[in-house]
Protein backbone atom coordinates (compact mmCIF):
# COMPACT_ATOMS: atom_id res chain seq x y z
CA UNK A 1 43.49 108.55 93.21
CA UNK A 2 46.32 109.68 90.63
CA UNK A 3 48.82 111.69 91.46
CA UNK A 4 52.05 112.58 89.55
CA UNK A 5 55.37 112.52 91.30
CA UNK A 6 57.93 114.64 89.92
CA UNK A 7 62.00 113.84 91.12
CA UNK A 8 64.44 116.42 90.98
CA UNK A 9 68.55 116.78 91.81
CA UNK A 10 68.67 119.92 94.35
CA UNK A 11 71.76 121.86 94.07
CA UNK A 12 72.97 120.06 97.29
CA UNK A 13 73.16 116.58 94.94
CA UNK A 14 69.70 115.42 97.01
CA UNK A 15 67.21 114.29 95.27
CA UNK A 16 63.36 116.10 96.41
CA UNK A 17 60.43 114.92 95.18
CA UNK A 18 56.88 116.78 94.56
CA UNK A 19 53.92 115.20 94.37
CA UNK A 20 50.79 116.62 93.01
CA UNK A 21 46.92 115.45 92.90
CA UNK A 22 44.39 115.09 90.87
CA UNK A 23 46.12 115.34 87.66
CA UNK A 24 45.89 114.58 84.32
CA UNK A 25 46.74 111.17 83.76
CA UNK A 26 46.86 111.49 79.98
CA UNK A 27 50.08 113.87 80.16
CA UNK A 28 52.77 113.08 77.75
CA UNK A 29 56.26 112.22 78.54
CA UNK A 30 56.94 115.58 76.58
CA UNK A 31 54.21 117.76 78.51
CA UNK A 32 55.59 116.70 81.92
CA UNK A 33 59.59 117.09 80.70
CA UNK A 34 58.67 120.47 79.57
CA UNK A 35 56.60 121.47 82.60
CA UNK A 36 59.78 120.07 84.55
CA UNK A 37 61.93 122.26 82.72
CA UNK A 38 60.05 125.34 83.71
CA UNK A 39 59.78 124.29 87.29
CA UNK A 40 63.43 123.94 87.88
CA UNK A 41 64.40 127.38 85.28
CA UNK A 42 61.85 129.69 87.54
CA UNK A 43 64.26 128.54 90.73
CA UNK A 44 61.44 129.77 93.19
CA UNK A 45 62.25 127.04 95.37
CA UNK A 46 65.34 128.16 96.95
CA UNK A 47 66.35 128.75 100.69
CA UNK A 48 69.81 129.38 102.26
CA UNK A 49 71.10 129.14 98.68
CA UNK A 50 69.74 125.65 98.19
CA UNK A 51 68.15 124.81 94.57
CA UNK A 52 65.79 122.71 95.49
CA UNK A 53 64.60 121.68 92.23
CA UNK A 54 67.31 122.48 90.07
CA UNK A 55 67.51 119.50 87.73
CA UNK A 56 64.57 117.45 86.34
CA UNK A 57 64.97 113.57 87.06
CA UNK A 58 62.05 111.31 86.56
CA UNK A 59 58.26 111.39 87.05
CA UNK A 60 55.87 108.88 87.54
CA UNK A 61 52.14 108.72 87.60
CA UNK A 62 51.21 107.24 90.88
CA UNK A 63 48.21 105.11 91.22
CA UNK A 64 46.82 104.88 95.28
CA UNK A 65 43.78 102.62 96.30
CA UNK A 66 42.48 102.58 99.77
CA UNK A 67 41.13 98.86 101.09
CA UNK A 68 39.03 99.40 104.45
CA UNK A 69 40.17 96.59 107.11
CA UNK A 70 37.44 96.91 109.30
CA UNK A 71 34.36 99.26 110.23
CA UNK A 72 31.88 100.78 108.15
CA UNK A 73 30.41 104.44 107.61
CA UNK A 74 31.45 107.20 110.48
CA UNK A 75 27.97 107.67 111.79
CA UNK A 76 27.80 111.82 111.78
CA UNK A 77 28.06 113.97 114.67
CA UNK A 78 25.04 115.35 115.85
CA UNK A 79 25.52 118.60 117.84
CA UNK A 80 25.25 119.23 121.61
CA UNK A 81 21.94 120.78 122.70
C-alpha cells in the first residue's frame, strides 16, 4: 500500500506529520507543495493556540509491504446456534 506522508513545522517549532492512504502515487512535487500550502493557510488544525501545521516541510510517498511469518488464512467464524 502507498501512502503519502506530509511533514510540517507546528507553531510550537515541532515537527507533525500526516499520513494519508490510498493516494495517488503519480502526484507531482508541485501538486503536493501546493496542496501543502493550502493545508497549512486554512489553519483548521489548531488547539490551545497551537498551529499544528503551520509550515510545509517535506513529503514522501511511502511504500508498505506486509510478509506473513507464519499461519495461513483465518478460517471464518461460524455463528453460535
Amino acid at each position: 500500500m502507498k501512502s503519502l506522508e506530509l511533514s510540517f513545522k507546528g507553531s510550537d517549532l515541532r515537527i507533525k506529520h500526516l499520513r494519508l492512504k490510498y493516494v495517488n502515487a503519480e502526484l507531482t512535487a508541485e501538486q503536493v507543495a501546493g496542496l501543502m500550502k493550502q493545508i497549512a493557510d486554512a489553519k483548521m488544525f489548531v488547539k490551545n493556540d497551537v498551529d499544528f501545521y503551520a509550515t510545509p516541510v517535506s513529503a514522501d510517498i511511502v511504500e508498505t509491504t506486509k510478509t506473513n511469518l507464519m499461519g495461513g488464512t483465518v478460517a471464518p467464524v461460524t455463528p453460535a446456534a
